[in-house]
C-alpha atoms as a PDB file:
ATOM      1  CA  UNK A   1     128.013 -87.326 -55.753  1.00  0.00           C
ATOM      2  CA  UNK A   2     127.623 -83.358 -54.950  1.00  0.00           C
ATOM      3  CA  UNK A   3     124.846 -84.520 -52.059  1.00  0.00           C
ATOM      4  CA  UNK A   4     127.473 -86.887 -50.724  1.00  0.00           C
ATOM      5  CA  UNK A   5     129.655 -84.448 -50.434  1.00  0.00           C
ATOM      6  CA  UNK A   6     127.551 -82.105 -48.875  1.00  0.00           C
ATOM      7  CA  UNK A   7     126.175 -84.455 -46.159  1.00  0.00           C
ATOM      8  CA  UNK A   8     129.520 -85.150 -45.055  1.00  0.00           C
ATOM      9  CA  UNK A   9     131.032 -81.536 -44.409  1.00  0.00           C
ATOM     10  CA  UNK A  10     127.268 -81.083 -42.868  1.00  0.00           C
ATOM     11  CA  UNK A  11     128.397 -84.177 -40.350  1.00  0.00           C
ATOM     12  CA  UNK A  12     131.883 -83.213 -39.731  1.00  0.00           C
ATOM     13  CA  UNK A  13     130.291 -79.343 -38.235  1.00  0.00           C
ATOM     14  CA  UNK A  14     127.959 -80.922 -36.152  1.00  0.00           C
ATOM     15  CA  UNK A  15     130.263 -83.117 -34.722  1.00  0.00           C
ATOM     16  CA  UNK A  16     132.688 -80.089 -34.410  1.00  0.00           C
ATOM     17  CA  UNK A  17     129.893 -78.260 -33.273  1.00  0.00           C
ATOM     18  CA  UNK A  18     128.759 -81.489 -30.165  1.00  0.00           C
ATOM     19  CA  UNK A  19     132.885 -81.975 -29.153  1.00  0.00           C
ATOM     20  CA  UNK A  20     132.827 -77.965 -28.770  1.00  0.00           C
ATOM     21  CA  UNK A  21     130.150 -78.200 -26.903  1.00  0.00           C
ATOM     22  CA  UNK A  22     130.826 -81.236 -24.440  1.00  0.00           C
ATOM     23  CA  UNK A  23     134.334 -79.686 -23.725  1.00  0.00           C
ATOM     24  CA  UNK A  24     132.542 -76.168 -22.420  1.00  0.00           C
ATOM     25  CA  UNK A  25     130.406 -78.406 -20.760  1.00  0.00           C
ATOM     26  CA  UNK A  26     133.268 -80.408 -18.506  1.00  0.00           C
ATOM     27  CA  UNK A  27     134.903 -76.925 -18.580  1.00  0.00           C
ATOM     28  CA  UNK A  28     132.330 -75.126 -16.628  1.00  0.00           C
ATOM     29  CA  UNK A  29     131.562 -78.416 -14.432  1.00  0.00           C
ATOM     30  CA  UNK A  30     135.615 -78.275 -13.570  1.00  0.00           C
ATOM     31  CA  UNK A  31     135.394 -74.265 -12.329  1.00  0.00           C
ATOM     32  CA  UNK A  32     132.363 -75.360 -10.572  1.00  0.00           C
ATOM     33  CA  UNK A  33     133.395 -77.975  -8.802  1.00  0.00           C
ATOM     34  CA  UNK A  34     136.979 -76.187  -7.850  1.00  0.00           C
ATOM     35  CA  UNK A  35     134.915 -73.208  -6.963  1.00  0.00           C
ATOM     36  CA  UNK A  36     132.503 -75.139  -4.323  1.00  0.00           C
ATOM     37  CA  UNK A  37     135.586 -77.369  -3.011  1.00  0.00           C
ATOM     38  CA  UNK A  38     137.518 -74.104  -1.391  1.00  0.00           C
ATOM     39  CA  UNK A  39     135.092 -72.588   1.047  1.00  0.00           C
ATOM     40  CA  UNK A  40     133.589 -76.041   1.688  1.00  0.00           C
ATOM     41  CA  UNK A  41     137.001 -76.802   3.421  1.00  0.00           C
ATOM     42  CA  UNK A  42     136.870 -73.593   5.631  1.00  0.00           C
ATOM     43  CA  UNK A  43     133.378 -74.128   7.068  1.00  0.00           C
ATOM     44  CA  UNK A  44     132.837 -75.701  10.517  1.00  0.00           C
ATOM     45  CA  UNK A  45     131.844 -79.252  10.365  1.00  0.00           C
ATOM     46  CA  UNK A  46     127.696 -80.120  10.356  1.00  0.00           C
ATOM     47  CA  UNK A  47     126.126 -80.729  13.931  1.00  0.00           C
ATOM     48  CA  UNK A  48     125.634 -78.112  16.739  1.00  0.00           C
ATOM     49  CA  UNK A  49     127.482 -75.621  17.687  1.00  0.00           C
ATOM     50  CA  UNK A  50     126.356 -74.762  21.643  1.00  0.00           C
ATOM     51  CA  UNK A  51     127.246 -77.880  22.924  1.00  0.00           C
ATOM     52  CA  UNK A  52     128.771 -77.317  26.395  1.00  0.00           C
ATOM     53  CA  UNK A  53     132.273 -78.851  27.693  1.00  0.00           C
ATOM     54  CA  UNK A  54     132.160 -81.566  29.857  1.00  0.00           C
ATOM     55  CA  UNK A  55     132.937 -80.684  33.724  1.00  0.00           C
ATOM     56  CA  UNK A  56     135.770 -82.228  34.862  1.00  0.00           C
ATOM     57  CA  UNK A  57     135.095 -85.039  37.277  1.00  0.00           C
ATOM     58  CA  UNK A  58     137.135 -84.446  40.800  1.00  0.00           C
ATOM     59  CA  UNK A  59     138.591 -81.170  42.567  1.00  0.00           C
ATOM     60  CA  UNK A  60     139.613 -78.375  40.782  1.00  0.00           C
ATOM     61  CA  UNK A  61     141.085 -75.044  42.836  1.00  0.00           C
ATOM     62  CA  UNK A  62     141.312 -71.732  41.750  1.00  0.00           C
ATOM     63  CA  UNK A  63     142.890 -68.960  43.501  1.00  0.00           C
ATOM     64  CA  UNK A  64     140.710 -65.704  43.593  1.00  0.00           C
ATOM     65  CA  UNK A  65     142.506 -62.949  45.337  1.00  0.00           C
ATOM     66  CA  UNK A  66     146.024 -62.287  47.313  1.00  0.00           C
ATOM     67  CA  UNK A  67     148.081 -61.830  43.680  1.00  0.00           C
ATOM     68  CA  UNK A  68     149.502 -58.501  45.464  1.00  0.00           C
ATOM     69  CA  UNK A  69     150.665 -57.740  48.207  1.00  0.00           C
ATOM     70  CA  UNK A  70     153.184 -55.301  50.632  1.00  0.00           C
ATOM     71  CA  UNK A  71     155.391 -56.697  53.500  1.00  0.00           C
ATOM     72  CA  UNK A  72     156.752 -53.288  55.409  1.00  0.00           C
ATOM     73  CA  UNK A  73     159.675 -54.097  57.253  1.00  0.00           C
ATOM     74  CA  UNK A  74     162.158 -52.399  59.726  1.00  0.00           C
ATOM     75  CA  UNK A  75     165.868 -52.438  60.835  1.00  0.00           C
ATOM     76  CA  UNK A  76     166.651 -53.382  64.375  1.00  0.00           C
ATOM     77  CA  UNK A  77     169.845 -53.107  66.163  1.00  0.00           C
ATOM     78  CA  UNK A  78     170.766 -56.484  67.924  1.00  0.00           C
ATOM     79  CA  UNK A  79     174.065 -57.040  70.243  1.00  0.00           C
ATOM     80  CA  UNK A  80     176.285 -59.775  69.687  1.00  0.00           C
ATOM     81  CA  UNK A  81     177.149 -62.018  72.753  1.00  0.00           C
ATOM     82  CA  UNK A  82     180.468 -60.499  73.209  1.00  0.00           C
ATOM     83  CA  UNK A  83     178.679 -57.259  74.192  1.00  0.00           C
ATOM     84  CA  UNK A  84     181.096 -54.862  72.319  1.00  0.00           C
ATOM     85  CA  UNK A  85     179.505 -54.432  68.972  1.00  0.00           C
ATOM     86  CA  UNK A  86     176.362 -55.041  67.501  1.00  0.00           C
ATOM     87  CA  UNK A  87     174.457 -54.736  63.877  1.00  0.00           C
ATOM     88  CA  UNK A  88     171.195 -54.168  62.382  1.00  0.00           C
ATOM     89  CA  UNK A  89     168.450 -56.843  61.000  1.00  0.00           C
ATOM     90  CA  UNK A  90     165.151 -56.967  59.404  1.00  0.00           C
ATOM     91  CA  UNK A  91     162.152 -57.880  61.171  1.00  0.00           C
ATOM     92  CA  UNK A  92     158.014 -57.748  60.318  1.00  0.00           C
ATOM     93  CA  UNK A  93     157.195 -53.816  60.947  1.00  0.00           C
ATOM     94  CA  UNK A  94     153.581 -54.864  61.559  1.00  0.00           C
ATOM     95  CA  UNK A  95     152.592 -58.075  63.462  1.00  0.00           C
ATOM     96  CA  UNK A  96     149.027 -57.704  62.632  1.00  0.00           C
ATOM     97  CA  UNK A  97     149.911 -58.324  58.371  1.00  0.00           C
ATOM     98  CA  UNK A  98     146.485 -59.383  56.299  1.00  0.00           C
ATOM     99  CA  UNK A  99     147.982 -62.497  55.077  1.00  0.00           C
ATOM    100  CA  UNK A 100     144.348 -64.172  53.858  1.00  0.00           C
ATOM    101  CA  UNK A 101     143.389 -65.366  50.500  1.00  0.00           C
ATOM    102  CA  UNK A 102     140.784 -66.633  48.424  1.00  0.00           C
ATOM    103  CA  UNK A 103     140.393 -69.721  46.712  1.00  0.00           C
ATOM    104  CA  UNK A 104     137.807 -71.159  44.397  1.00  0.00           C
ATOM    105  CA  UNK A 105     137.146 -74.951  45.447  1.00  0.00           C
ATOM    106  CA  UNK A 106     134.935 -76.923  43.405  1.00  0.00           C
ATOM    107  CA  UNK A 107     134.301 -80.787  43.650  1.00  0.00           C
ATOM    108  CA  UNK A 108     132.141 -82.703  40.746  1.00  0.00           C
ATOM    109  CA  UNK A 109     131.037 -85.611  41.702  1.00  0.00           C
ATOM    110  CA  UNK A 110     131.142 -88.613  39.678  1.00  0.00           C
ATOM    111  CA  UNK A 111     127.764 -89.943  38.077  1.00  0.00           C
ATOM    112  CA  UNK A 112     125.586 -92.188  39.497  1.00  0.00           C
ATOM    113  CA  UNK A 113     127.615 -92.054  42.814  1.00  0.00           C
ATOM    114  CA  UNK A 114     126.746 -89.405  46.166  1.00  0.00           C
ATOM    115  CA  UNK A 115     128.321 -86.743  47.815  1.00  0.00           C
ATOM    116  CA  UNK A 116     130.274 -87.506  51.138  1.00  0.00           C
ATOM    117  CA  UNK A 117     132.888 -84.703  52.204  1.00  0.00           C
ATOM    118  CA  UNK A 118     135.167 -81.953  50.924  1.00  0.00           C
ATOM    119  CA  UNK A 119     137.513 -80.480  52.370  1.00  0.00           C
ATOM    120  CA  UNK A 120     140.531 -77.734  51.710  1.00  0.00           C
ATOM    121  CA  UNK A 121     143.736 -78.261  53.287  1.00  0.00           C
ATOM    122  CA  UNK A 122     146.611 -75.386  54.519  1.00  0.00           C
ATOM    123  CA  UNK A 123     149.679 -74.528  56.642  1.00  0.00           C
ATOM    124  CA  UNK A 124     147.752 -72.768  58.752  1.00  0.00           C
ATOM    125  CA  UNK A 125     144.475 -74.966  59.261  1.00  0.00           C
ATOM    126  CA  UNK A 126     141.429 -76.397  57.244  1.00  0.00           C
ATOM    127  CA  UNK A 127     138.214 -75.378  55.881  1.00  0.00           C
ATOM    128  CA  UNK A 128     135.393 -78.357  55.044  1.00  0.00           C
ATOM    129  CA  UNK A 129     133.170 -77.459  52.930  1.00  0.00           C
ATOM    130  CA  UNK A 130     129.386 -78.366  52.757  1.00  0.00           C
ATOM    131  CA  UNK A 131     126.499 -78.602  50.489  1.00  0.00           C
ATOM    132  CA  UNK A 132     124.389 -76.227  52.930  1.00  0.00           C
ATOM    133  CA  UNK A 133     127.320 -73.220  53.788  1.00  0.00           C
ATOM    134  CA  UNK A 134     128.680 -73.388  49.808  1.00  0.00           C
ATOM    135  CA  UNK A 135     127.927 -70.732  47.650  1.00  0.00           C
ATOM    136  CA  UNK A 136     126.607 -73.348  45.022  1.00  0.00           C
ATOM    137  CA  UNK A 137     125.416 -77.225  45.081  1.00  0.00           C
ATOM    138  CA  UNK A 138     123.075 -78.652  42.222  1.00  0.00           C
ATOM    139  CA  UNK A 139     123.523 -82.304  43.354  1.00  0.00           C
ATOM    140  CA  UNK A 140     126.921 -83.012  41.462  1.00  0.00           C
ATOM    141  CA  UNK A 141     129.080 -80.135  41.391  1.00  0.00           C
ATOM    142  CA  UNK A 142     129.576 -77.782  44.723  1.00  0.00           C
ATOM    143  CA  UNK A 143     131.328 -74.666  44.434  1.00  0.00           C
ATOM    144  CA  UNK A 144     132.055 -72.266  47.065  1.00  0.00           C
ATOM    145  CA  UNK A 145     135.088 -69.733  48.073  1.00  0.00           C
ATOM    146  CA  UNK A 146     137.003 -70.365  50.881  1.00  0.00           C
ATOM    147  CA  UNK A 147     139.305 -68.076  52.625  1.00  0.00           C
ATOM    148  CA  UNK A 148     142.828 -69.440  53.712  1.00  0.00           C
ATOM    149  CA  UNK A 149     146.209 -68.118  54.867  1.00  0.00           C
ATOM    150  CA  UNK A 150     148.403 -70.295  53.659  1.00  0.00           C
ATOM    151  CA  UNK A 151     151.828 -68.366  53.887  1.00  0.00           C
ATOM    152  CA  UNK A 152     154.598 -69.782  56.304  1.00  0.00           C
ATOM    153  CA  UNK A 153     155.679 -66.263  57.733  1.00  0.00           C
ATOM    154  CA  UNK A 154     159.157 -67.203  58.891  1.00  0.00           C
ATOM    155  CA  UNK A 155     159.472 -68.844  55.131  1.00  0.00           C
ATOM    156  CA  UNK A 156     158.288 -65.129  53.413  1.00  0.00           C
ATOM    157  CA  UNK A 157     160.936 -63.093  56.203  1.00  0.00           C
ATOM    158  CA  UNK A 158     163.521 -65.770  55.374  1.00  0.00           C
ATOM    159  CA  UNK A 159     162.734 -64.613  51.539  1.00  0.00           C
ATOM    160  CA  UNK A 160     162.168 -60.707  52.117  1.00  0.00           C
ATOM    161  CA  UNK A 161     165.698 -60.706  53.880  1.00  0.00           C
ATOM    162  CA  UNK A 162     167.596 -62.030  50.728  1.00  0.00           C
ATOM    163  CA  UNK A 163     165.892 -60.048  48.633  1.00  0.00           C
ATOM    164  CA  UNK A 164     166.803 -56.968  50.726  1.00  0.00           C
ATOM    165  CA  UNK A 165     170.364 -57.231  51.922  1.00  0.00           C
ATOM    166  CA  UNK A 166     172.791 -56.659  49.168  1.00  0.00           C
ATOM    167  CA  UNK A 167     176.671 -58.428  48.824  1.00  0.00           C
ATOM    168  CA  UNK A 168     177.821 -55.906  51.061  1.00  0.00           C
ATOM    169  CA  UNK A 169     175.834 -56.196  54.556  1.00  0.00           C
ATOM    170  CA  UNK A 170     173.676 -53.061  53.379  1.00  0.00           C
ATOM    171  CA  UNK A 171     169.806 -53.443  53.071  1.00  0.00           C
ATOM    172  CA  UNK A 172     167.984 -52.014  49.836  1.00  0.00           C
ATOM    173  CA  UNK A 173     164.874 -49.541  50.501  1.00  0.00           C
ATOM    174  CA  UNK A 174     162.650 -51.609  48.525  1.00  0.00           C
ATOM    175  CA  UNK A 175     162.009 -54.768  46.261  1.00  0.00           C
ATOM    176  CA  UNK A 176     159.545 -56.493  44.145  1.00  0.00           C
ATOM    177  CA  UNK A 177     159.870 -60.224  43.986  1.00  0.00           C
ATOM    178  CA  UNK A 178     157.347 -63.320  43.938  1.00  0.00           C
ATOM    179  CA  UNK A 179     156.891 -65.276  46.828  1.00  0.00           C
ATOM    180  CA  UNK A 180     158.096 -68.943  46.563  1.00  0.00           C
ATOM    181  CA  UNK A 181     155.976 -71.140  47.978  1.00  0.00           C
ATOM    182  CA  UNK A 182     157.823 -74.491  49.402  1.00  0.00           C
ATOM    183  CA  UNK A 183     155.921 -77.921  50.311  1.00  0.00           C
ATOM    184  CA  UNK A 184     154.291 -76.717  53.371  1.00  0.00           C
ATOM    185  CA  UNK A 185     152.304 -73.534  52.181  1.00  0.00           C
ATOM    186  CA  UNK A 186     150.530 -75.721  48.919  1.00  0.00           C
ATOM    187  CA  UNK A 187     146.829 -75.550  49.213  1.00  0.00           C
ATOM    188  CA  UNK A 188     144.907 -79.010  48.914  1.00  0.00           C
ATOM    189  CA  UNK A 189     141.601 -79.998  48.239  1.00  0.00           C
ATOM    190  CA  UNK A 190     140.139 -83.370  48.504  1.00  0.00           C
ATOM    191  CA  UNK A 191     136.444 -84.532  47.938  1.00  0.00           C
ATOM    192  CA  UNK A 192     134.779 -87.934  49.294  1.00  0.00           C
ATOM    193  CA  UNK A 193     132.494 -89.518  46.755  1.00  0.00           C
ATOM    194  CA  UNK A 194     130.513 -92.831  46.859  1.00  0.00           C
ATOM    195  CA  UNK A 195     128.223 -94.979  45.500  1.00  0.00           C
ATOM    196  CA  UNK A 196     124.903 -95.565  47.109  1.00  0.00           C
ATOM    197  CA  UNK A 197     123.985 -98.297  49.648  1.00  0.00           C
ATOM    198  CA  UNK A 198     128.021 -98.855  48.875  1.00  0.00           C
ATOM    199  CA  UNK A 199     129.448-101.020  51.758  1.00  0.00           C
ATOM    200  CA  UNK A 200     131.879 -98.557  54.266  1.00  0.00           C
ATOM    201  CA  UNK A 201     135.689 -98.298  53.003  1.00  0.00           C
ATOM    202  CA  UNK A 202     134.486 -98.381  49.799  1.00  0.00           C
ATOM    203  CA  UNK A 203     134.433 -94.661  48.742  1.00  0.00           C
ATOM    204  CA  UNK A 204     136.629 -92.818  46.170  1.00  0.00           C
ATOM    205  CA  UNK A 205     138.577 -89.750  46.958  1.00  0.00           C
ATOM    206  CA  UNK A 206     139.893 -87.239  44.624  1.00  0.00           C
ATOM    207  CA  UNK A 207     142.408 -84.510  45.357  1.00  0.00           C
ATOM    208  CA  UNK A 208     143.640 -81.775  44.097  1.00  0.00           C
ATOM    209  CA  UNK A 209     146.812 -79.260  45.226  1.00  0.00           C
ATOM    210  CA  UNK A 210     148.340 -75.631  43.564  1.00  0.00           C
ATOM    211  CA  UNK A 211     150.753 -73.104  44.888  1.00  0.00           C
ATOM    212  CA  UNK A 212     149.889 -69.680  45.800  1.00  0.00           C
ATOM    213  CA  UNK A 213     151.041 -67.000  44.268  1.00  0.00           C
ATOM    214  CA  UNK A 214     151.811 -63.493  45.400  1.00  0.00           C
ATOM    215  CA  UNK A 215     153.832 -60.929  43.749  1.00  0.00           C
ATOM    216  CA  UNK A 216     154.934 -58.770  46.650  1.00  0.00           C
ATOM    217  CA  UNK A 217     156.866 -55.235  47.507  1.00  0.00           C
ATOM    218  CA  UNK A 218     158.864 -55.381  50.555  1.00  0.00           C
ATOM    219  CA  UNK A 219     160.108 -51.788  51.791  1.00  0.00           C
ATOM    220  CA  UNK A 220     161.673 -51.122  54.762  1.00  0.00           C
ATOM    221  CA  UNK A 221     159.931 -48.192  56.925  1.00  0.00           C
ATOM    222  CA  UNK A 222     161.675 -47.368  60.232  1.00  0.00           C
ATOM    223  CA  UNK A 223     164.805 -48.043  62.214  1.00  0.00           C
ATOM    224  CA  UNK A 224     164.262 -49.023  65.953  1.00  0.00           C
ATOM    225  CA  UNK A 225     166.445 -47.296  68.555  1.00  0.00           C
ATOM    226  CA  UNK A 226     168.397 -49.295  70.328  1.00  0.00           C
ATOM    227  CA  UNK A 227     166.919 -51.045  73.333  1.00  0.00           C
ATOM    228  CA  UNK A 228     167.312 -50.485  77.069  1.00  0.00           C
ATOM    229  CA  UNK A 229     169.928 -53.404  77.871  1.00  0.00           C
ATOM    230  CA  UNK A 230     171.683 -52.577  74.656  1.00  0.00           C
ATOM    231  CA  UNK A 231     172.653 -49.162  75.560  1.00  0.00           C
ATOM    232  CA  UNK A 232     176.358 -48.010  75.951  1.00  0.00           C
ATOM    233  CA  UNK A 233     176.941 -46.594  79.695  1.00  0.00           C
ATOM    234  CA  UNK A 234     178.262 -43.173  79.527  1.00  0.00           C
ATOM    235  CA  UNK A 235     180.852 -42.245  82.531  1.00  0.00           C
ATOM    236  CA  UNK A 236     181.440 -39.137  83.682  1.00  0.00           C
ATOM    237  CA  UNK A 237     184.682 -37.619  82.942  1.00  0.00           C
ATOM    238  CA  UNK A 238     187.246 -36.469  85.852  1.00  0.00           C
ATOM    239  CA  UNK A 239     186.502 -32.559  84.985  1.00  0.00           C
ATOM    240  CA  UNK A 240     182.880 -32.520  85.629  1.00  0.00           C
ATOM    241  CA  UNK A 241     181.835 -32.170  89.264  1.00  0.00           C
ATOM    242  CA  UNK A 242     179.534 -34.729  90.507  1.00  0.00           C
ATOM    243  CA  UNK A 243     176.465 -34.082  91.517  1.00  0.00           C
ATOM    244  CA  UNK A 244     175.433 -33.885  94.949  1.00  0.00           C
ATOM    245  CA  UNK A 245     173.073 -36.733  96.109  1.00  0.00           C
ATOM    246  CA  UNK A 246     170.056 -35.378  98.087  1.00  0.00           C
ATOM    247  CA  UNK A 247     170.279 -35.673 101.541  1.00  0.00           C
ATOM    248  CA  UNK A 248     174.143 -35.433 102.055  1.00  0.00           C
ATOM    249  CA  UNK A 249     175.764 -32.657 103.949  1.00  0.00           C
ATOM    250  CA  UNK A 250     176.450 -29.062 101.749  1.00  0.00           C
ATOM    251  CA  UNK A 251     180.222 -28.454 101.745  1.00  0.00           C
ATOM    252  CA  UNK A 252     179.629 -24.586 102.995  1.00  0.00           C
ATOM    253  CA  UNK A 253     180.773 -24.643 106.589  1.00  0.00           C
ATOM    254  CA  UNK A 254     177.319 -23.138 108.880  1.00  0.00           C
ATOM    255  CA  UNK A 255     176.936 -21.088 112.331  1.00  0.00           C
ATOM    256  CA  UNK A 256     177.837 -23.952 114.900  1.00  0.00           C
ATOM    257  CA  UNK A 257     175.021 -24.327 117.587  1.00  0.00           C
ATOM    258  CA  UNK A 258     175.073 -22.988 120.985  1.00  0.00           C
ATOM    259  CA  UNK A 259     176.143 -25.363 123.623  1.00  0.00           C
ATOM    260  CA  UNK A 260     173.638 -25.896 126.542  1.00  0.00           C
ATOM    261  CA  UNK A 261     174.666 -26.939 129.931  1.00  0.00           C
ATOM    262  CA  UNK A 262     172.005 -28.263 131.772  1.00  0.00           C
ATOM    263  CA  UNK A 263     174.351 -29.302 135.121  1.00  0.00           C
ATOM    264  CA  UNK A 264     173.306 -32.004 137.282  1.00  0.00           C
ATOM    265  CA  UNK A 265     172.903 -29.623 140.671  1.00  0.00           C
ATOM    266  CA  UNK A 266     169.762 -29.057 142.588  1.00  0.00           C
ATOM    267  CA  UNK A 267     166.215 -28.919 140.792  1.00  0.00           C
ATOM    268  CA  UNK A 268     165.126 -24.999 140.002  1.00  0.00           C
ATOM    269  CA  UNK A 269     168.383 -24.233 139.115  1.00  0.00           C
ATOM    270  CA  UNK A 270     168.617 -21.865 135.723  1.00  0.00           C
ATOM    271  CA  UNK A 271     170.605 -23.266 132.551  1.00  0.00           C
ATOM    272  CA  UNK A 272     173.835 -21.842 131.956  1.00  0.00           C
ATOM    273  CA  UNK A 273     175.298 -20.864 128.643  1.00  0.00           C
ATOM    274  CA  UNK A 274     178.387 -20.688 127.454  1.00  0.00           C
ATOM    275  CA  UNK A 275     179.220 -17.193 126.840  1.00  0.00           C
ATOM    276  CA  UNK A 276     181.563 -17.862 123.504  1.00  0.00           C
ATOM    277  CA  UNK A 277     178.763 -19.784 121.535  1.00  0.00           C
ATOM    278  CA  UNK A 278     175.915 -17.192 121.836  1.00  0.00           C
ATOM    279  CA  UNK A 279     175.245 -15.591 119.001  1.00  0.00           C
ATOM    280  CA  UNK A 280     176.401 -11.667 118.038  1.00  0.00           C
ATOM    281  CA  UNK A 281     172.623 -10.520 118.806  1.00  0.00           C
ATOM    282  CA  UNK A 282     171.275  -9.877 122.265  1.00  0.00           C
ATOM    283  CA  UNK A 283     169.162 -12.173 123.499  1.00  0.00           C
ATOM    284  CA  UNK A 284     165.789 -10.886 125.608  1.00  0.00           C
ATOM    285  CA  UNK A 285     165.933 -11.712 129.103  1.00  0.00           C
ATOM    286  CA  UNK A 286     163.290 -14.753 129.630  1.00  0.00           C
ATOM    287  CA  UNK A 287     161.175 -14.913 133.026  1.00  0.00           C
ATOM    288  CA  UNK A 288     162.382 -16.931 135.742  1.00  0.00           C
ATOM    289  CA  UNK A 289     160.684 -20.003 135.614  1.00  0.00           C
ATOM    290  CA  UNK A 290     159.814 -22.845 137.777  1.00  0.00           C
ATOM    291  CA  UNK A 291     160.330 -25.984 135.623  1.00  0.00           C
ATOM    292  CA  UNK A 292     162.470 -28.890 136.903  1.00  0.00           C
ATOM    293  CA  UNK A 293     165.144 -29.904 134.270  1.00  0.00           C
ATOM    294  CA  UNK A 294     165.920 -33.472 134.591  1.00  0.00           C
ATOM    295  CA  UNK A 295     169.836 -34.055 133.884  1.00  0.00           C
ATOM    296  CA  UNK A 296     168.915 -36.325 131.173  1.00  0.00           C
ATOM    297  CA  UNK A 297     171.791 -37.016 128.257  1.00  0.00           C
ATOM    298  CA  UNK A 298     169.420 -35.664 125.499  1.00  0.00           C
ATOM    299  CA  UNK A 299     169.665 -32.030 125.351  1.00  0.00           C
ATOM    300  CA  UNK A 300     166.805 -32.059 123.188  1.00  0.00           C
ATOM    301  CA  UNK A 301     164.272 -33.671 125.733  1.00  0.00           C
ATOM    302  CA  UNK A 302     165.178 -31.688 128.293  1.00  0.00           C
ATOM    303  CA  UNK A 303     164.670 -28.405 126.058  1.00  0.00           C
ATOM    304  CA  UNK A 304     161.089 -29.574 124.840  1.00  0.00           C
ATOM    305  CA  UNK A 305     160.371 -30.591 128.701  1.00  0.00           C
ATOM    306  CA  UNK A 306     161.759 -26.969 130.157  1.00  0.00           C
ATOM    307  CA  UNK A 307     159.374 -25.238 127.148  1.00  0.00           C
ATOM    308  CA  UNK A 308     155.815 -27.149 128.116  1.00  0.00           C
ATOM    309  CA  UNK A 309     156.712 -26.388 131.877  1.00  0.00           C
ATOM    310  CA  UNK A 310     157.378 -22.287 130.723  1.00  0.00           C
ATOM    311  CA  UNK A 311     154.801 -19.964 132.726  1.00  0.00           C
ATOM    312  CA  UNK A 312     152.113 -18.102 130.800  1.00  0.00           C
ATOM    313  CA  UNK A 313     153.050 -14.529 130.653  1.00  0.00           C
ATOM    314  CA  UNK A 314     149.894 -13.004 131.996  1.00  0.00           C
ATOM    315  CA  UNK A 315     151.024 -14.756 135.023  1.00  0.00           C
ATOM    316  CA  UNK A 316     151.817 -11.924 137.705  1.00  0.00           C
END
């Protein structure tokens, strides 16, 4: 009866002892399992990690350069049709601007088919690009930089006057604005692809367009003078003498000229002179002389002909 007794309390520790023991058991499996679940959720999922992204397949464009830019500009005074007034406007200061940019054109070609053309579009033209003159070409993908202009300049003055002229009719010295680029001035790209031994008209194009973009400072540098046609006459006022034009007579009255008679008598005879006209000094008696005066109406030939015809002095 005692060992009966015994055996049992000695069965109800051990299976105290086993339920303890199973418990700490699923316990520590629990924590163990919680504790590996958390950081397994955080870690990147199994395969590798270097794999590159796949190109995309067509024409992509990237502009490189022209973000910034200056536009000086200058006031010029124009003259309405009327005549009588006239105002100022802006105009380019420079007409020799650096309006180029660069672009980044790429073209991948579709797998399994060949390269045919590509090609960038512009306002102001259009640059084809090749597998021998681009900067890069491994068979599929050709990359190369291309410079363009693609700026409408009457569009960018149209948008540099509003941003200069405030409500009033007054211009600003400076502003900072971004150049909005309108329908005309997109850049395009498009890239010729086919497949070989492909009959003609059967080739694929894909294009590709984006605006520029410039972020500009317009400032305005000079004012032009007026020009020549533009210019107000001045007259000269009634209390300012005029000045005398070359060539006319002076107004101070001058020694009147002696009168010559040359008389239409017989050859050999002397000239007379009229005694009121000769001037207050004494002339010197001249030698007689032997010339013929014709009695010509010129008093001025017939001096210059009675001079040549004058005796030397030496002459006894």
């Amino acid at each position: 009866m005692c060992l009966e007794i015994h055996n049992i309390f000695v069965r109800a520790a051990a299976l105290r002892a086993i339920f303890a023991s199973s418990v700490l058991c699923t316990g520590i499996v629990a924590l163990l399992a919680m504790l590996l679940a958390a950081p397994a959720q955080a870690q990147p999922p199994v395969g590798p990690t270097d794999v590159a992204a796949a190109e995309k397949i067509g024409v992509t464009l990237y502009q490189a350069s022209g973000l910034h830019g200056k536009i000086p500009m200058k006031k010029v005074y124009k003259v309405d049709p009327s005549g009588d007034t006239g105002s100022y406007v802006l105009e380019f200061a420079s007409a020799n601007m650096n309006t180029k940019m660069d672009f980044q054109a790429k073209f991948v070609v579709p797998a399994g088919m060949v390269f045919k053309s590509f090609e960038v579009f512009m306002f102001n033209g259009n640059v084809n690009v090749t597998p021998g003159s681009a900067d890069s070409w491994d068979g599929q993908t050709i990359i190369d930089k291309v410079t363009v202009s693609p700026w409408n300049m009457n569009h960018v003055l149209e948008q540099c006057i509003a941003q200069l002229t405030n409500p009033d009719g007054t211009f600003k010295d400076s502003a900072t604005f971004d150049l909005q680029a309108d329908v005309t001035e997109l850049v395009r790209g498009k890239g010729i692809a086919a497949f070989p031994n492909a009959p003609p008209g059967s080739a694929s194009s894909y294009s590709a367009q984006v605006k520029p973009r410039t972020r500009v400072v317009a400032y305005i540098v000079e004012e032009s003078r007026k020009s020549e046609d533009s210019r107000e006459i001045k007259r000269l006022s009634s209390d300012r003498p005029a000045a005398r034009l070359p060539g006319s007579p002076s107004a101070r009255p001058g020694r009147p000229a002696p009168s010559r008679d040359t008389g239409s008598g017989a050859s050999g005879a002397k000239p007379k002179f009229d005694a009121q006209v000769l001037p207050a000094r004494p002339r010197m008696p001249q030698p007689p002389s032997s010339g013929v005066l014709s009695g010509g109406s010129s008093r001025t030939a017939a001096k210059e002909q009675f001079d040549r015809k004058k005796p030397h002095v030496n002459v006894p």
